[in-house]
Protein backbone atom coordinates (compact mmCIF):
# COMPACT_ATOMS: atom_id res chain seq x y z
CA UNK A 1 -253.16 46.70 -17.12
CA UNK A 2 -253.12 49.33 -14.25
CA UNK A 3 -249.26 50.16 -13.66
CA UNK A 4 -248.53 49.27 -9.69
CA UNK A 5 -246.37 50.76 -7.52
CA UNK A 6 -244.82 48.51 -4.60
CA UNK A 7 -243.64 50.94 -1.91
CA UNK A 8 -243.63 51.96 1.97
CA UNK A 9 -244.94 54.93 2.92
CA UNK A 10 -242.54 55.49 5.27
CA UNK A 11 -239.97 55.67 2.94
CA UNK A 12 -238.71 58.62 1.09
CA UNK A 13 -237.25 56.68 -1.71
CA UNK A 14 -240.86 54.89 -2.61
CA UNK A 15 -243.06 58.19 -1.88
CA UNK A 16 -240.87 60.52 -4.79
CA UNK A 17 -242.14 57.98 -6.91
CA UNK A 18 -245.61 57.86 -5.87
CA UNK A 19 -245.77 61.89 -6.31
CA UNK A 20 -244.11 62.05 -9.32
CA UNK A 21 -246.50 59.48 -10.92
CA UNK A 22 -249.60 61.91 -9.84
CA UNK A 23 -247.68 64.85 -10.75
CA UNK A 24 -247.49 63.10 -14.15
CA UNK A 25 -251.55 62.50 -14.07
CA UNK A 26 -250.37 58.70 -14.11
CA UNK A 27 -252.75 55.79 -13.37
CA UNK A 28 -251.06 53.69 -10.81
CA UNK A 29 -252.15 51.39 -7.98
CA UNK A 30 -250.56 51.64 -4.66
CA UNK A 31 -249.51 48.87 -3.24
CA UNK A 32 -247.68 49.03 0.48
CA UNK A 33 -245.24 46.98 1.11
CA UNK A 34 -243.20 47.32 4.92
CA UNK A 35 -239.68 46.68 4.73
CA UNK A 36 -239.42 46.89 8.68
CA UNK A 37 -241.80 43.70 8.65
CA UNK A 38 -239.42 41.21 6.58
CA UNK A 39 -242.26 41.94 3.22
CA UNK A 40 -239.63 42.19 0.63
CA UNK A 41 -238.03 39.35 0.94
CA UNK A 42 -240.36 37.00 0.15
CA UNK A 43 -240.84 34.16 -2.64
CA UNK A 44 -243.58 36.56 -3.76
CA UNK A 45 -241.51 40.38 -4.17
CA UNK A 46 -238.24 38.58 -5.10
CA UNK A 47 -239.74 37.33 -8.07
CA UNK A 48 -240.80 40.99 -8.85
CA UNK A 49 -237.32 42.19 -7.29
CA UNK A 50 -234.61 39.61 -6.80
CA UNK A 51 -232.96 42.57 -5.11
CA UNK A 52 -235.50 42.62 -2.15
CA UNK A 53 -235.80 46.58 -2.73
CA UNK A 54 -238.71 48.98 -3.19
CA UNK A 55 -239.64 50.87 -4.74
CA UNK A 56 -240.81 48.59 -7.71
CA UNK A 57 -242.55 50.12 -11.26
CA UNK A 58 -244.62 46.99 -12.83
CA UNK A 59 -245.80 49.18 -16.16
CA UNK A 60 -248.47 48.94 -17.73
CA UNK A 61 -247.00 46.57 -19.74
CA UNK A 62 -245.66 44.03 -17.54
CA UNK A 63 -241.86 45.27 -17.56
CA UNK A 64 -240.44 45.86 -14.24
CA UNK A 65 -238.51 49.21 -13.21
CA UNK A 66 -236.73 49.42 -9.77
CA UNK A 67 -234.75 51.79 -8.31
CA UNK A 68 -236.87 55.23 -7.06
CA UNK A 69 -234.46 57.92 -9.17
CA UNK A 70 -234.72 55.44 -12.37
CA UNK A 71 -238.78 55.28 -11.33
CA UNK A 72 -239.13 59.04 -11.59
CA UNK A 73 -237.12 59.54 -14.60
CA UNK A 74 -239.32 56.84 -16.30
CA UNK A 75 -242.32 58.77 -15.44
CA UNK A 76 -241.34 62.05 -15.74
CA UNK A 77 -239.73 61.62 -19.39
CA UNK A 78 -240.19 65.03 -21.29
CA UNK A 79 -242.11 66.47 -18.80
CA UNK A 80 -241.27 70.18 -16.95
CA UNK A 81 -239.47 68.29 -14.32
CA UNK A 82 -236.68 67.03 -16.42
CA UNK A 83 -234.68 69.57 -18.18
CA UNK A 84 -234.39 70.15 -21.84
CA UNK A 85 -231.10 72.60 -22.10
CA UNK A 86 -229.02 69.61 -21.98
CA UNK A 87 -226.32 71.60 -18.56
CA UNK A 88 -229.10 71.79 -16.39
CA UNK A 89 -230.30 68.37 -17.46
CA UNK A 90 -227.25 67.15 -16.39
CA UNK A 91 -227.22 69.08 -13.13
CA UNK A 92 -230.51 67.59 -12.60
CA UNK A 93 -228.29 64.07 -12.68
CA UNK A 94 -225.50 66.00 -10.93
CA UNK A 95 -228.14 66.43 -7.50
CA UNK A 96 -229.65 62.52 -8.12
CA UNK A 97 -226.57 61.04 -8.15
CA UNK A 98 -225.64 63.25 -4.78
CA UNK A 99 -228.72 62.55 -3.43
CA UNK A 100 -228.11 58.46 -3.47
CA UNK A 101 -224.40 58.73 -2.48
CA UNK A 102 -223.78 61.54 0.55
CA UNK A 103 -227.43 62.37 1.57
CA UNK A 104 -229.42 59.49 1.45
CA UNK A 105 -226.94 57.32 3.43
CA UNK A 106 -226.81 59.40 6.21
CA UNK A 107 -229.92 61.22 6.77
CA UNK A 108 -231.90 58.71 5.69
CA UNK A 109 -230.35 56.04 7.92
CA UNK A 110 -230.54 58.32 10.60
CA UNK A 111 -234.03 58.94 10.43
CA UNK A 112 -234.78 55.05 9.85
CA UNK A 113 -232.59 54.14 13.39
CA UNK A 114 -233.62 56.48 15.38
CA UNK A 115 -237.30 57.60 14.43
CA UNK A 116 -238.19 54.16 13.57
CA UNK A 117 -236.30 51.29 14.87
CA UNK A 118 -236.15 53.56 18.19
CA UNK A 119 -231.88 53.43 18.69
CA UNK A 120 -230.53 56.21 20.77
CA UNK A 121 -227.15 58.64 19.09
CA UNK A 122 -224.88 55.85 21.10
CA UNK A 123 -225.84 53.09 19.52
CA UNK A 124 -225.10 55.30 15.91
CA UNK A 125 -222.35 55.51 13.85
CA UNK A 126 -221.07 59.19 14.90
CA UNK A 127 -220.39 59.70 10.91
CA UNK A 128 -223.69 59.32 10.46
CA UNK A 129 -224.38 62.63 11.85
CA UNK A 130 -221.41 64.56 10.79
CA UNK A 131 -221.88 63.32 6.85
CA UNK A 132 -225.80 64.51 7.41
CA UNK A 133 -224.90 67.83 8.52
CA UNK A 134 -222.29 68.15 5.62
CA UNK A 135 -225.00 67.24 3.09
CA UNK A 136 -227.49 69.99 4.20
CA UNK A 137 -224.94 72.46 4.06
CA UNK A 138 -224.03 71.36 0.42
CA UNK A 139 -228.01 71.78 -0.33
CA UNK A 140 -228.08 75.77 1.81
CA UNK A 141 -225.37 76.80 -0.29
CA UNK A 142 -227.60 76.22 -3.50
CA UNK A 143 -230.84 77.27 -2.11
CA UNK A 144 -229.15 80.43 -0.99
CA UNK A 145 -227.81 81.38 -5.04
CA UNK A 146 -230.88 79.63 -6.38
CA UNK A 147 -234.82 78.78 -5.81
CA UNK A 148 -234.61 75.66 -6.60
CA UNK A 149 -231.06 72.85 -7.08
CA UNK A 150 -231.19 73.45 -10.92
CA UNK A 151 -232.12 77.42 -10.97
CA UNK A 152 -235.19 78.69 -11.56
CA UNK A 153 -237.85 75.53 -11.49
CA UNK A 154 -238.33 72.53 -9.68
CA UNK A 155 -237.13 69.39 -11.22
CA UNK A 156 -236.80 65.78 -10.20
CA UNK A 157 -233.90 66.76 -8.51
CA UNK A 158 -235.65 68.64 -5.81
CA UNK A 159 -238.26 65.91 -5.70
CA UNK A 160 -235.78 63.04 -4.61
CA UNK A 161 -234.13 65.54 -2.29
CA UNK A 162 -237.15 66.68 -0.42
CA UNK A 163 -238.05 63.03 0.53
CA UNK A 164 -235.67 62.96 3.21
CA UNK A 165 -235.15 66.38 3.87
CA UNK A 166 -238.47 67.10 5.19
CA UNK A 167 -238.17 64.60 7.40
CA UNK A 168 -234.50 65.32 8.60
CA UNK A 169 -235.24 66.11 12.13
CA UNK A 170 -236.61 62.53 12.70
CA UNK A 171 -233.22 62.06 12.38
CA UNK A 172 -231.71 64.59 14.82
CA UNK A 173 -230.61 67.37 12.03
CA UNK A 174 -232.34 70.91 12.86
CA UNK A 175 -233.30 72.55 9.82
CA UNK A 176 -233.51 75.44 11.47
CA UNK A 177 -229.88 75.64 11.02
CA UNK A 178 -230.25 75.80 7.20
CA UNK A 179 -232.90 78.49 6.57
CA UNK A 180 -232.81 78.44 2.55
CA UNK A 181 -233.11 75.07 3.21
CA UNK A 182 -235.96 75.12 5.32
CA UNK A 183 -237.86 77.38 2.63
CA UNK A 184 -237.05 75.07 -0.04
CA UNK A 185 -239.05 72.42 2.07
CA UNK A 186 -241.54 74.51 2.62
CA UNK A 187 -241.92 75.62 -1.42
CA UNK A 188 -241.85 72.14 -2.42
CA UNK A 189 -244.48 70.76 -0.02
CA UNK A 190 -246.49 73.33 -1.34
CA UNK A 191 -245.76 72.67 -5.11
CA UNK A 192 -247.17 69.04 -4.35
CA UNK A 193 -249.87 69.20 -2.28
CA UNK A 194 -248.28 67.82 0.89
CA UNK A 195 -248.74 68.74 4.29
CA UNK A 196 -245.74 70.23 5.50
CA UNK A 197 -243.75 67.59 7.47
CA UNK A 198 -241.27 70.71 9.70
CA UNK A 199 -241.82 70.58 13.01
CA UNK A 200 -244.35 73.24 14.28
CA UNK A 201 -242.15 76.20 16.42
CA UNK A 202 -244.35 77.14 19.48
């Protein structure tokens, strides 16, 4: 059995997953699934996920794995990406548990409302913006003392962080404003084969 991925591609959260898993050289099949159409909470993906959330791991043997940060470390086990000094293994944690708490709330959200669901900065919670900006500046003063979050390599940490980042001026945040930032995107985009996702400067 083929191990399946149920995820949106316009999500950051499912996507880490999805890269990850080829970064890995794993055999997966994609399956989309569109949260903005009402697809994950039916009969069907409940069963998979009573929580109504992608992404969604069904391994190769049948067990199910949700939660994108749990996803990658699943896939990613003893690989380059996950620390084996056991500090910067835990810093790796340090930046995913971070990354689900004060970045993804608010820069993610922000890019879903406004870039997808089409809502203007009135109709937003102000915080939303404030508690983005704060988050970026956590990440440029890292990226200015290091390469990557945890020193010298990239690690899953980076991975779950670029999601969203790439994407953050969908969302009204100028990256521009965080250079180290900026060239952390642009290093990691290139690290994974992705086309790069920052706005083109004429």
């Amino acid at each position: 059995m083929t191990m399946k991925l149920y995820g949106s591609s316009d999500s950051g959260n499912c996507l880490k997953t999805k890269w990850v898993a080829e970064r890995m050289g794993a055999v997966y099949e994609w399956i989309e699934i569109s949260s903005f159409k009402g697809a994950t909470r039916t009969p069907e993906f409940l069963a998979i996920n009573p929580a109504g959330q992608v992404p969604v791991a069904v391994l190769s043997d049948g067990r199910v794995l949700a939660q994108s940060n749990a996803i990658m470390l699943h896939l990613a086990e003893r690989s380059e990406l996950v620390p084996r000094d056991a500090y910067d293994r835990a810093k790796m944690f340090e930046w995913l548990f971070w990354e689900q708490y004060s970045h993804e709330p608010a820069i993610a959200v922000r890019i879903a409302r406004k870039f997808f669901l089409g809502q203007s900065d009135a109709e937003l919670d102000p915080a939303l913006l404030s508690k983005g900006a704060a988050a970026l500046a956590r990440m440029e003063l890292q990226l200015q003392q290091t390469p990557f979050l945890v020193g010298d390599a990239m690690t899953l940490a980076d991975i779950a962080l670029v999601a969203y980042t790439r994407y953050a001026h969908r969302g009204g945040f100028e990256l521009r404003d965080y250079p180290a930032v900026k060239d952390w995107v642009a290093r990691l985009e290139s690290a994974l084969g992705l086309e790069s996702a920052l706005p083109v400067v004429e």
